[in-house]
Protein backbone atom coordinates (compact mmCIF):
# COMPACT_ATOMS: atom_id res chain seq x y z
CA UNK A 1 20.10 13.71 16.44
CA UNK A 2 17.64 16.25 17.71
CA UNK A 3 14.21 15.59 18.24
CA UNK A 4 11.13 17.70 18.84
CA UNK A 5 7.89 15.77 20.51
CA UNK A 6 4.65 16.87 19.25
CA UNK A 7 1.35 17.28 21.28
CA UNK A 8 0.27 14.19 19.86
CA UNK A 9 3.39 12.05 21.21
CA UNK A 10 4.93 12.63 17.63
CA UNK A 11 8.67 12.76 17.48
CA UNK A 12 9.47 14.49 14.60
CA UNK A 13 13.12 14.29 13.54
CA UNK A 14 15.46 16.90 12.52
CA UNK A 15 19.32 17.89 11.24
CA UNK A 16 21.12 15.72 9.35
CA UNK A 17 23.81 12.98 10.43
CA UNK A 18 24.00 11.18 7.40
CA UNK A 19 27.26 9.81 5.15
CA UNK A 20 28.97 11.93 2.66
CA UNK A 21 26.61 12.04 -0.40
CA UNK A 22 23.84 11.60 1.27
CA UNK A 23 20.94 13.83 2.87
CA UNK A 24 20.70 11.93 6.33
CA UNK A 25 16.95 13.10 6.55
CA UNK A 26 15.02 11.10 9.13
CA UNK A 27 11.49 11.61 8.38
CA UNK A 28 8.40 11.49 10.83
CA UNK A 29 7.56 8.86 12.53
CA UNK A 30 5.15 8.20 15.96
CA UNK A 31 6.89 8.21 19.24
CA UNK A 32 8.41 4.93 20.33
CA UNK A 33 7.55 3.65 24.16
CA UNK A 34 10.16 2.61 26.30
CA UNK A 35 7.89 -0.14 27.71
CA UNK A 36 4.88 -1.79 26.46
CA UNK A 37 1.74 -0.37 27.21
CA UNK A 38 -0.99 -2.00 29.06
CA UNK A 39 -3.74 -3.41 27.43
CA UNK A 40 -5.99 -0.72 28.02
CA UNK A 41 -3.46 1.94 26.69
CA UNK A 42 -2.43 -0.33 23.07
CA UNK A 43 -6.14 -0.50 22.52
CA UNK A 44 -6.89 2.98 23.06
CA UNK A 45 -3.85 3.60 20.77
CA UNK A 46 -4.64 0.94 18.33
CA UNK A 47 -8.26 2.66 17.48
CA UNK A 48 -6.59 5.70 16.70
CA UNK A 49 -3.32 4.35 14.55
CA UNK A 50 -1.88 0.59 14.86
CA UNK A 51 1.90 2.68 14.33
CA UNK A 52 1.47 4.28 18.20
CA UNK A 53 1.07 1.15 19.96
CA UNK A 54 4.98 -0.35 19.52
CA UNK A 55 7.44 0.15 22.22
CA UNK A 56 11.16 0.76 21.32
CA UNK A 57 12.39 -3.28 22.07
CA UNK A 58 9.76 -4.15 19.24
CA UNK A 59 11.81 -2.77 16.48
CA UNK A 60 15.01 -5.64 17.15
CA UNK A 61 13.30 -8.67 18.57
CA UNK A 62 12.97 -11.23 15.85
CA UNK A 63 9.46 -12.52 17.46
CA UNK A 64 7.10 -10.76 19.94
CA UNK A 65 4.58 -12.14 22.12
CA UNK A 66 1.41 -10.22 23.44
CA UNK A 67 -1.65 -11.20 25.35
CA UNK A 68 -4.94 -8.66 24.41
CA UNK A 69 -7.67 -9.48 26.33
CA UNK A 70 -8.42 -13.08 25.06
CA UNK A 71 -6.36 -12.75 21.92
CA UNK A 72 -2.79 -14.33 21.47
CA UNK A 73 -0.82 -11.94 19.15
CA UNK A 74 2.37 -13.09 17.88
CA UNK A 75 4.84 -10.80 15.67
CA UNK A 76 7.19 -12.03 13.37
CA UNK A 77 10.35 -9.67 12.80
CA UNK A 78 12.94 -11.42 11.02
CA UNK A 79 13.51 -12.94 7.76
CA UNK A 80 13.43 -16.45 9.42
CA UNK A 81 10.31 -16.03 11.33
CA UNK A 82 8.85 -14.12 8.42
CA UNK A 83 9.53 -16.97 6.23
CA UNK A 84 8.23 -20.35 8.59
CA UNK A 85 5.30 -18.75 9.03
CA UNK A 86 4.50 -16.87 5.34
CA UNK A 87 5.74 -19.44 3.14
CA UNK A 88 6.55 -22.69 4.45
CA UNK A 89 3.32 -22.60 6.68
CA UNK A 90 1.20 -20.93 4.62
CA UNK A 91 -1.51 -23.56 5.03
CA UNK A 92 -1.71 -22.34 8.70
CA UNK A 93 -1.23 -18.84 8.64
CA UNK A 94 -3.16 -18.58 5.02
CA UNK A 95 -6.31 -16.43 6.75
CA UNK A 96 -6.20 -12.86 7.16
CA UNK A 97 -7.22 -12.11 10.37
CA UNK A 98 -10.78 -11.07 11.88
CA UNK A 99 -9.94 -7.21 11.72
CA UNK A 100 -9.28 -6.84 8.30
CA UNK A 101 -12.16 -9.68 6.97
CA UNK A 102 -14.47 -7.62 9.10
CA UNK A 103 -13.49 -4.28 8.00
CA UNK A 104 -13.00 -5.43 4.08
CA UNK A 105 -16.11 -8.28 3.66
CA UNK A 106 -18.73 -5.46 3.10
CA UNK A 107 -16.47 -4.32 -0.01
CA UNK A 108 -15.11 -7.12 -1.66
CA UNK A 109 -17.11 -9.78 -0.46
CA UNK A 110 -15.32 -13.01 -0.94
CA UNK A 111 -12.95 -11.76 -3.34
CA UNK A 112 -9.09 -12.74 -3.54
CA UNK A 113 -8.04 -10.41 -0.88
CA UNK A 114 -9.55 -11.91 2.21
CA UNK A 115 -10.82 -15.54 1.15
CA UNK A 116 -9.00 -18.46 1.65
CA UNK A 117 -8.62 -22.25 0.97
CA UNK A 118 -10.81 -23.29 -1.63
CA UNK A 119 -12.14 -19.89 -2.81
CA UNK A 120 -8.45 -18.62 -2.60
CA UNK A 121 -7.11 -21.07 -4.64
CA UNK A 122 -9.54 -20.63 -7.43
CA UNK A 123 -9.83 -16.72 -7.29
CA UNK A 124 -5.85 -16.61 -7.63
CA UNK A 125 -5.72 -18.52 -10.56
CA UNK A 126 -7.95 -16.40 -12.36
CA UNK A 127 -7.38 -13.18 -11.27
CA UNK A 128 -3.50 -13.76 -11.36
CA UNK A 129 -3.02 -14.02 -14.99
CA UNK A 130 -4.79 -10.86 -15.69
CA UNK A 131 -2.98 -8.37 -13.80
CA UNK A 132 0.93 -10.78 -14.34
CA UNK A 133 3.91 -8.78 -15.20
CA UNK A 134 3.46 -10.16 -18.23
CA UNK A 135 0.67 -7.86 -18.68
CA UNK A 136 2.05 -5.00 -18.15
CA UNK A 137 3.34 -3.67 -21.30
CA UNK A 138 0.06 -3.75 -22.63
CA UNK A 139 -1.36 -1.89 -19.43
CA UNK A 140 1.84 1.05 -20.22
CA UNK A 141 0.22 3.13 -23.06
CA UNK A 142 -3.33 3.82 -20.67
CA UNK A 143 -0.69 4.28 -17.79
CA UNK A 144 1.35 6.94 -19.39
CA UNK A 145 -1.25 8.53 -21.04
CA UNK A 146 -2.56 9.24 -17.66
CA UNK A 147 0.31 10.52 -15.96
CA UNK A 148 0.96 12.95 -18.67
CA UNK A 149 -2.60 14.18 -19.06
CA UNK A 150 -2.05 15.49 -14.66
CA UNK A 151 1.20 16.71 -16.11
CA UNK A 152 -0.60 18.81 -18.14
CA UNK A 153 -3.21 19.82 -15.81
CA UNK A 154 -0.15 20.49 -13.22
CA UNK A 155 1.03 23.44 -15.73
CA UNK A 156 -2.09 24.67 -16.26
CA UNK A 157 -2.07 25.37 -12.61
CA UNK A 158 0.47 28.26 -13.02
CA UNK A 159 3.55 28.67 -11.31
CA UNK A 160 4.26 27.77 -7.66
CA UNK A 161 0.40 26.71 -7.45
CA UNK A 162 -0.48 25.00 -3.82
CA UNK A 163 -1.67 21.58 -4.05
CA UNK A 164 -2.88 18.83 -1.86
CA UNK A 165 -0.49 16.22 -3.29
CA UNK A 166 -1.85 13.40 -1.72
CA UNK A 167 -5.34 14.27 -3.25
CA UNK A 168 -3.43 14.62 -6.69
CA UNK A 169 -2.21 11.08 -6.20
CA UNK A 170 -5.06 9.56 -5.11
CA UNK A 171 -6.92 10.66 -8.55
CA UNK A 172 -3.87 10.45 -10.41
CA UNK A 173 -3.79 6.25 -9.73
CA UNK A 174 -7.57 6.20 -9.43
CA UNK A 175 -7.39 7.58 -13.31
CA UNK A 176 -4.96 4.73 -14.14
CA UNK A 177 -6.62 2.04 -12.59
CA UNK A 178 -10.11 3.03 -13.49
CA UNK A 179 -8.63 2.81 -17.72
CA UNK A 180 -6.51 -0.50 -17.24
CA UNK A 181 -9.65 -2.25 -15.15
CA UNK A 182 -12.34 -0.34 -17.36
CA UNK A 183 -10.77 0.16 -20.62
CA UNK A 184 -9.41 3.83 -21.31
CA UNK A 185 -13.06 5.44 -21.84
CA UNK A 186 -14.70 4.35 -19.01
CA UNK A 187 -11.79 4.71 -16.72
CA UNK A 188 -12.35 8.36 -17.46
CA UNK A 189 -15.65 8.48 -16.94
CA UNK A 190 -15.87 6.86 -13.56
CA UNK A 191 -12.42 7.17 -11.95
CA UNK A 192 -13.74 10.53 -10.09
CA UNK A 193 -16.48 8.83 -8.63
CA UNK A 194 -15.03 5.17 -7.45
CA UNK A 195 -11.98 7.15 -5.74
CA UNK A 196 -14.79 9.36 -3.56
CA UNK A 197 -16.58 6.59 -2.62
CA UNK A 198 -13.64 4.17 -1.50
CA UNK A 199 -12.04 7.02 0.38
CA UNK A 200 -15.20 7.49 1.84
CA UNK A 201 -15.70 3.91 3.02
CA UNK A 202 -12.19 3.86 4.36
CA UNK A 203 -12.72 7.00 6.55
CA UNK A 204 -15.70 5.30 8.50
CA UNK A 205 -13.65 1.72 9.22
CA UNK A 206 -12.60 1.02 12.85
CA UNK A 207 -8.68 0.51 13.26
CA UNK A 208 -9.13 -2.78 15.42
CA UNK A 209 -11.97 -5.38 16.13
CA UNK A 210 -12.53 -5.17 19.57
CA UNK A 211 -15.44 -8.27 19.30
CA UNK A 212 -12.07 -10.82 18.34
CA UNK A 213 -10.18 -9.81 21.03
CA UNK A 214 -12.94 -10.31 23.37
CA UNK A 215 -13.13 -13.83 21.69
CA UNK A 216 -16.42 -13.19 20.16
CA UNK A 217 -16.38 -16.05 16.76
CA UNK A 218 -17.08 -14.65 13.72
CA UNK A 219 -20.61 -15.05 13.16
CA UNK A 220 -21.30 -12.32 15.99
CA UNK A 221 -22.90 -9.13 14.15
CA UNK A 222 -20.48 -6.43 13.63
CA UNK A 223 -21.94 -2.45 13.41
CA UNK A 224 -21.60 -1.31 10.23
CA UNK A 225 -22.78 2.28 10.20
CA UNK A 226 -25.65 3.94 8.04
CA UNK A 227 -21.64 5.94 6.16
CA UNK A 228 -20.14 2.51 5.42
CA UNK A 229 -23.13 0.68 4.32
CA UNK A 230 -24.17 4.11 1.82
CA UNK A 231 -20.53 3.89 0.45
CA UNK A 232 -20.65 0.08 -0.60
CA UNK A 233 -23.91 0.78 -2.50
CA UNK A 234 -22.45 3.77 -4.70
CA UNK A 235 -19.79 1.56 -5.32
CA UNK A 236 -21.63 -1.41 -6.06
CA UNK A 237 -24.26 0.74 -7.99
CA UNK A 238 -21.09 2.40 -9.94
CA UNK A 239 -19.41 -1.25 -10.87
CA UNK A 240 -22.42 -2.61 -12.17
CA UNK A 241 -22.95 0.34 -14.07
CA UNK A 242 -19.17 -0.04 -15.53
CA UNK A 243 -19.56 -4.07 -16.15
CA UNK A 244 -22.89 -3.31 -18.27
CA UNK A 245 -21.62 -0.52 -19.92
CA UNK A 246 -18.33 -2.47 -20.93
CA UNK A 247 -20.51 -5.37 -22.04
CA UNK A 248 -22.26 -2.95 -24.40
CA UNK A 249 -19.37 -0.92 -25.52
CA UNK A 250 -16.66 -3.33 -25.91
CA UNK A 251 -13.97 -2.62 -28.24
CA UNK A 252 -11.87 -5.25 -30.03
CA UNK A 253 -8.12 -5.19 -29.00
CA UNK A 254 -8.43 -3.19 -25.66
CA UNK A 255 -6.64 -5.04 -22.96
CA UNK A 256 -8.80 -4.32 -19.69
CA UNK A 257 -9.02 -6.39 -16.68
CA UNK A 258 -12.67 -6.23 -16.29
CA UNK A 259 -12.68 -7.80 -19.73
CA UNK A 260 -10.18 -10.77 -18.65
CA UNK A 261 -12.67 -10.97 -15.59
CA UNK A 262 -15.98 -11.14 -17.72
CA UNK A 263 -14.20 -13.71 -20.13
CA UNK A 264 -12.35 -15.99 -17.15
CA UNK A 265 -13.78 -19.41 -16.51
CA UNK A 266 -12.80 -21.68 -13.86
CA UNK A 267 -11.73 -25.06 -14.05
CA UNK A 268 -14.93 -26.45 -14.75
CA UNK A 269 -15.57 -23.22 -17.75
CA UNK A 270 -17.99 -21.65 -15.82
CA UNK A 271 -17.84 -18.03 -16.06
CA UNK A 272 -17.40 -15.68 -12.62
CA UNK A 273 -20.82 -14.58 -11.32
CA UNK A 274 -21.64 -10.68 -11.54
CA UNK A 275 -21.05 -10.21 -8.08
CA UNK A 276 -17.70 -11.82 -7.98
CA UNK A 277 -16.53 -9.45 -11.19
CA UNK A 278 -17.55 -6.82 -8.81
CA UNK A 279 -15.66 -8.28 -5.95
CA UNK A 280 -12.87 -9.03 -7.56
CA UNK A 281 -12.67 -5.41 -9.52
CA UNK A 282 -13.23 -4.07 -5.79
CA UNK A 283 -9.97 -6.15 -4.47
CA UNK A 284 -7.95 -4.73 -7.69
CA UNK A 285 -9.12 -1.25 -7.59
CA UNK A 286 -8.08 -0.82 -3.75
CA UNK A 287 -5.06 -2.44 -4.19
CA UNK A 288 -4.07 -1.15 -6.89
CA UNK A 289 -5.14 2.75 -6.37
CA UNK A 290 -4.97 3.24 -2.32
CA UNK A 291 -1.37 2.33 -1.94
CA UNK A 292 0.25 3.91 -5.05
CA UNK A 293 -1.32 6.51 -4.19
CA UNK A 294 0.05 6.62 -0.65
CA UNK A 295 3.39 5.28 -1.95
CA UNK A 296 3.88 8.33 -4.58
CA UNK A 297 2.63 11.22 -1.92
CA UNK A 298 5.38 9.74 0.33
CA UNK A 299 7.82 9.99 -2.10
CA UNK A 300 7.03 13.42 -2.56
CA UNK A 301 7.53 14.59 0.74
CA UNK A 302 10.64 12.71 0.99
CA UNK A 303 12.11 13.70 -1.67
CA UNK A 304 10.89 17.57 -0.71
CA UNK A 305 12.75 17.39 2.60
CA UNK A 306 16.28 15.39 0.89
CA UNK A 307 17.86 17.67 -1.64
CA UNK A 308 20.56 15.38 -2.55
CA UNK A 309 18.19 12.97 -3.41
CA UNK A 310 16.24 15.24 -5.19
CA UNK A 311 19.09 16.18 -7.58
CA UNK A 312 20.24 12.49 -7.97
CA UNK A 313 16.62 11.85 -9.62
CA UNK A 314 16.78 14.30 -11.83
CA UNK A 315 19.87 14.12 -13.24
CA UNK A 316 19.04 10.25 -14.06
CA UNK A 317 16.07 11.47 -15.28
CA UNK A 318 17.27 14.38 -17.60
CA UNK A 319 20.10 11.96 -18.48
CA UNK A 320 17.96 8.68 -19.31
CA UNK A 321 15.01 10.45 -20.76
CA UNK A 322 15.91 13.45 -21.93
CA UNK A 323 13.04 15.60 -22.01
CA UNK A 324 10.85 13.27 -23.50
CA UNK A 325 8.37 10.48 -22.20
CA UNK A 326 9.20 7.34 -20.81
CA UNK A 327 8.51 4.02 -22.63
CA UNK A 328 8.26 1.05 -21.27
CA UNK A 329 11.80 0.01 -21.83
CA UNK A 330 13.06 2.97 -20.08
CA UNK A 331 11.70 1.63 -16.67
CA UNK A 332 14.32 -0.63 -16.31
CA UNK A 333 16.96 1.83 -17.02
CA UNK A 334 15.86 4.26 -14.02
CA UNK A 335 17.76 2.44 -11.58
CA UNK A 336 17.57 5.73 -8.87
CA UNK A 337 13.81 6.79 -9.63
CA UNK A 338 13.09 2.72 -8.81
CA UNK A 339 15.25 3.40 -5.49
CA UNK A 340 13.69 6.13 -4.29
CA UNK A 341 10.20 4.19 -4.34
CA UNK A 342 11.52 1.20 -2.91
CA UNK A 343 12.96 3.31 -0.09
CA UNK A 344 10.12 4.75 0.52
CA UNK A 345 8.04 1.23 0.60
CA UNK A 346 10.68 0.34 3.35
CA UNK A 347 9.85 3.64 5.27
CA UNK A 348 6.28 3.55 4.72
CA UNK A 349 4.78 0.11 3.72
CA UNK A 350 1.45 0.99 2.05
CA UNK A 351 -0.55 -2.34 4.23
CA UNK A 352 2.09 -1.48 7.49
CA UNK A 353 0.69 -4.94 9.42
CA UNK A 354 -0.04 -8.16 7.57
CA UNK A 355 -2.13 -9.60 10.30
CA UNK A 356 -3.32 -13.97 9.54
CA UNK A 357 -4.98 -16.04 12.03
CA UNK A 358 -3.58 -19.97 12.98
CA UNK A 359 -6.03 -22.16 11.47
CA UNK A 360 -4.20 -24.76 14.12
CA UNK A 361 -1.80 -25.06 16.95
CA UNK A 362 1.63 -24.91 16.01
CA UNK A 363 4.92 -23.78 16.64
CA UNK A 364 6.67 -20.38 15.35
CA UNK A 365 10.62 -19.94 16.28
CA UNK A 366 9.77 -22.66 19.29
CA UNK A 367 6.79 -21.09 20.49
CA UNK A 368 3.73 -22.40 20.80
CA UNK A 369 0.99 -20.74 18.65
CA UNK A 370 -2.66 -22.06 19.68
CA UNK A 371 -5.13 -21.99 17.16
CA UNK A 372 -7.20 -18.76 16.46
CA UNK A 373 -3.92 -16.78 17.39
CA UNK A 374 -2.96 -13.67 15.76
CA UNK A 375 0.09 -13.93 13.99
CA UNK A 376 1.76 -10.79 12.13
CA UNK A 377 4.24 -9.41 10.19
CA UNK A 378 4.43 -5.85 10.56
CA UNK A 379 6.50 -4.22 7.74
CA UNK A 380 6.52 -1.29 9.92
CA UNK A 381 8.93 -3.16 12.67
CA UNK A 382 10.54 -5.37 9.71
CA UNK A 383 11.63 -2.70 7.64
CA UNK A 384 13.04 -0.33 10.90
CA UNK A 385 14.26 -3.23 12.22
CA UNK A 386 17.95 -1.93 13.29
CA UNK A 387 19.67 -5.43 13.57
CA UNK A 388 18.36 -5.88 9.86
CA UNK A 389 19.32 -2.00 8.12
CA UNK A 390 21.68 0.13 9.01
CA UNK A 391 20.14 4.10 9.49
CA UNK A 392 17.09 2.17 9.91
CA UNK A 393 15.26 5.85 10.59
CA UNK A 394 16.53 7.70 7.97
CA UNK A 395 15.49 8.26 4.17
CA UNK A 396 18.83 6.69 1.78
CA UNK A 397 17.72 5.57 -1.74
CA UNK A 398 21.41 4.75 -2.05
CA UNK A 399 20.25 1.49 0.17
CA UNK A 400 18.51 -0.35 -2.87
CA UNK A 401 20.79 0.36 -5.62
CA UNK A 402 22.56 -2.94 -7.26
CA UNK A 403 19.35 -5.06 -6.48
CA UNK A 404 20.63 -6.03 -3.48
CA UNK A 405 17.27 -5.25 -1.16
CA UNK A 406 19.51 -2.64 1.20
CA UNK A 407 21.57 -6.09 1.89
CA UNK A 408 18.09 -8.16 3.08
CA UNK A 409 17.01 -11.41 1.72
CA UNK A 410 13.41 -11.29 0.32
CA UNK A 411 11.72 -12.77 3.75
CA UNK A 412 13.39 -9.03 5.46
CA UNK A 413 11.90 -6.49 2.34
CA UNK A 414 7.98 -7.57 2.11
CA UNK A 415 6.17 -4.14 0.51
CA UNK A 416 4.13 -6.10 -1.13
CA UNK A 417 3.70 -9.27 1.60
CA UNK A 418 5.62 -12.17 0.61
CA UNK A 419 4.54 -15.76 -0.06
CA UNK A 420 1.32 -17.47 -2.05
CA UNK A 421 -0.25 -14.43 -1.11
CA UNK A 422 2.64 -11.70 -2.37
CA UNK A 423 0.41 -8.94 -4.23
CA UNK A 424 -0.21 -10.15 -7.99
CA UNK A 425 -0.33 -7.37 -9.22
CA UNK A 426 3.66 -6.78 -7.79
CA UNK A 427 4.96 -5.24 -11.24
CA UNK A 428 2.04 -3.59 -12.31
CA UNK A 429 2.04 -1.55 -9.14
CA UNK A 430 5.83 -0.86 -9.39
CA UNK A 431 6.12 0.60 -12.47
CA UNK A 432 2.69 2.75 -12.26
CA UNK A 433 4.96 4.36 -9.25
CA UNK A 434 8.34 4.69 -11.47
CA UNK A 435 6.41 5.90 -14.45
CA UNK A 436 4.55 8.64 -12.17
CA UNK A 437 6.95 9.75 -10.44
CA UNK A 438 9.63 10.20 -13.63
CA UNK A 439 7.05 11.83 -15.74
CA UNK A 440 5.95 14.38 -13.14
CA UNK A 441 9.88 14.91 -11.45
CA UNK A 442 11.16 15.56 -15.44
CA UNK A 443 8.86 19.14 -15.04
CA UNK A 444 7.99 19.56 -11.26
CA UNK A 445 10.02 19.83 -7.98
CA UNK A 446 6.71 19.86 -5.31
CA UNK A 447 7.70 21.74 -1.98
CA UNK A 448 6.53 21.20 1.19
CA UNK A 449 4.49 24.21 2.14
CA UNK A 450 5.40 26.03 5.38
CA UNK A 451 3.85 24.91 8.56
CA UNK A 452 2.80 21.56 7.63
CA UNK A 453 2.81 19.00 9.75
CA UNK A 454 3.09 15.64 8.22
CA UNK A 455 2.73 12.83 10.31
CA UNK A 456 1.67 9.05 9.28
CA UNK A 457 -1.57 8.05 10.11
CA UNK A 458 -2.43 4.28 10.04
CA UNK A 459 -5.84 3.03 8.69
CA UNK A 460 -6.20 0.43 6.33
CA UNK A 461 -3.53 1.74 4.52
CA UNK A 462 -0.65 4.44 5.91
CA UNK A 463 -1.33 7.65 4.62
CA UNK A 464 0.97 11.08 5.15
CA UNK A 465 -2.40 12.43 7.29
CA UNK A 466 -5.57 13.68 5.47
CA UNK A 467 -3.51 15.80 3.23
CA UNK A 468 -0.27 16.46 1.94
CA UNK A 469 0.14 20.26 1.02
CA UNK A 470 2.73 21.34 -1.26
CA UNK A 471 3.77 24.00 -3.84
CA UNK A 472 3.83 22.96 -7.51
CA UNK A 473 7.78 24.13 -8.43
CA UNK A 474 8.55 24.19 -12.07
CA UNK A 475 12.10 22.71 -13.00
């Protein structure tokens, strides 16, 4: 297959080799080393995006080992590696490492996403239960109502109208995450402003924590800059506005998660402080909002550059729905629209490195780990991993049809990590990205607008660049 290298060390892929049926688009992805770089070079790399720093032997070894400076980095790339030290050593590996604590503490505090032990174990069974797939029926009205009000706003645009899709998106799930955390009215009234003032705080995070690999223990001040501390006050100021209004406003019947938060006790029955409501709805909100977001702008552009795959989804869709909106039951009967976002989680994982640190010295696929290592598992290698898929590169929905994970066992496929810690909020997340992405493809076919250059950027979460410009198509 031809490739053309970009002046950023891009290779961008084109033509098509692919089976009969399918498109045999490989999409964009950062150029591959045939060595591995020195230290100096990976961190230089790393600062910029954590996706340029693997050479090509990365993608097929099952486990990796790197020295940085005074950091021990181990990588876990296959399902059995993946699973000894996710799940049956999650006692070891249960802390997420010094990067991410450090670049999320200021946010969420000590909420679900980066606490551990104790505080883990609590925070998990409260928060859990709100957000189960049990919940999620009750969550698919404020969804849907959502996805057809941008539907709307997408016609009102006119024909062929140029959008930044991945701006779309990002307000799109910010909408329907600000209703099912904040109840339907406030979600409207807010969503606008959280979504500007988390994409804010992300923009000013640094990609690696240079103070842990020089050894440096945690209690060693970080620099936050005047950006990153002015974002967590809007957003704190904006929460506790939301948790007082809600208090005031409450209405009967609405299922919300801020009201499961504000009524959740903990095993003794005392209630969650204010500030760990507003952790907490910090944790949900970014998990829940950032990587949909990503997911469905991915989508988009995949789906602009595969035409097969393009037609496949709507015809299920015109079949299956027939002009009119999905309900909930219909989810499960869009086996193809389900596909194409799974395929595009393997492609590009929302969270691309799941990074923990050894809380002890141990042993991973007969290597000794000391404690305070780094040990990952980098979706990014996993899911490319050529020993593992077949067409690793390229973009084939066709892969995930039948349930059967493209042929992996669930330690091979982890989207969503895998483990104590898997996302809980798993199904809610999934079928926000079906239901978008059916209710907008039954009346729009988005086109990638000439000249742009898409290329995945890693920050805290991989993202198609700063923008994703396309044409609004009309079916």
């Amino acid at each position: 297959m031809d490739r053309t290298q970009g002046d950023d060390g891009a290779f961008v892929p084109a033509g098509s080799d692919g089976p009969a049926g399918g498109d045999g688009y490989v999409p964009p992805y950062p150029y591959r080393h045939p060595e591995q770089p020195s230290v100096i070079k990976l961190i230089g790399l790393a600062r910029k995006s954590f996706l340029s720093v693997w050479p090509e032997m990365a993608f097929s070894r099952p486990l990796l080992r790197i020295a940085v400076l005074k950091k021990q980095i181990f990588i876990c790339n296959s399902p059995d590696t993946v699973q000894e030290a996710f799940v049956r050593k999650h006692e070891i590996y249960q802390r997420k490492s010094a990067q991410m604590r450090h670049a999320l503490e200021p946010l969420i505090g000590d909420g679900l996403f980066i606490s551990d032990k104790e505080t883990w174990r609590v925070r998990r069974r409260i928060v859990a239960p709100i957000i189960h797939a049990s919940k999620v029926p009750d969550f698919f009205p404020a969804m849907a109502e959502a996805v057809l009000e941008r539907r709307e706003a997408w016609r009102r645009l006119g024909a062929d109208a140029p959008v930044d899709v991945l701006r779309e998106m990002a307000h799109l799930t910010a909408e329907i995450i600000c209703r099912t955390i904040f109840g339907r009215q406030l979600g409207r009234d807010y969503a606008g402003e959280v979504v500007e003032s988390f994409t804010a705080y992300q923009r000013h995070i640094d990609q690696i924590d240079v103070q842990s690999l020089l050894g440096l223990p945690d209690w060693f001040p970080r620099f936050r800059g005047r950006a990153i501390r002015r974002s967590v006050r809007r957003i704190d100021r904006v929460l506790d506005e939301i948790i007082t209004s809600y208090e005031a406003r409450k209405r009967d019947g609405e299922t919300s998660v801020i009201g499961g938060l504000l009524e959740a006790r903990d095993e003794d029955g005392t209630p969650l402080t204010r500030e760990a409501i507003r952790n907490e709805a910090s944790v949900i909100f970014m998990a829940g909002h950032e990587t949909t977001a990503n997911t469905l702008a991915w989508a988009w552009f995949l789906l602009s550059q595969a035409p097969r795959a393009r037609a496949r989804l709507h015809a299920e869709l015109d079949t299956v729905l027939a002009g009119r909106p999905p309900e909930f039951g219909d989810i499960a009967r869009l086996p193809y629209t389900r596909a194409v976002i799974e395929e595009t989680l393997r492609l590009y994982p929302p969270v691309p490195i799941l990074a923990r640190e050894a809380l002890a010295d141990d042993r991973i696929g007969g290597w000794e780990v000391p404690k305070g290592s780094l040990v990952l598992v980098a979706p990014w290698l996993l899911h490319r991993n050529p020993t593992l898929w077949e067409r690793a590169d390229h973009f084939e929905p066709e892969r995930f049809l039948g349930g059967a994970r493209g042929g992996q066992s669930k330690f091979g496929y982890v989207p969503f990590a895998i483990g104590p810690r898997i996302c809980a909020g798993l199904s809610f997340g999934m079928t926000e990205s079906i239901l978008s992405l059916a209710i907008l493809a039954q009346a729009f076919d988005p086109q990638l607008q000439e000249g742009a250059d898409i290329q995945p950027v890693c920050r805290l979460t991989l993202r198609p660049g700063d923008a994703l410009p396309m044409r609004l198509r009309a079916r």
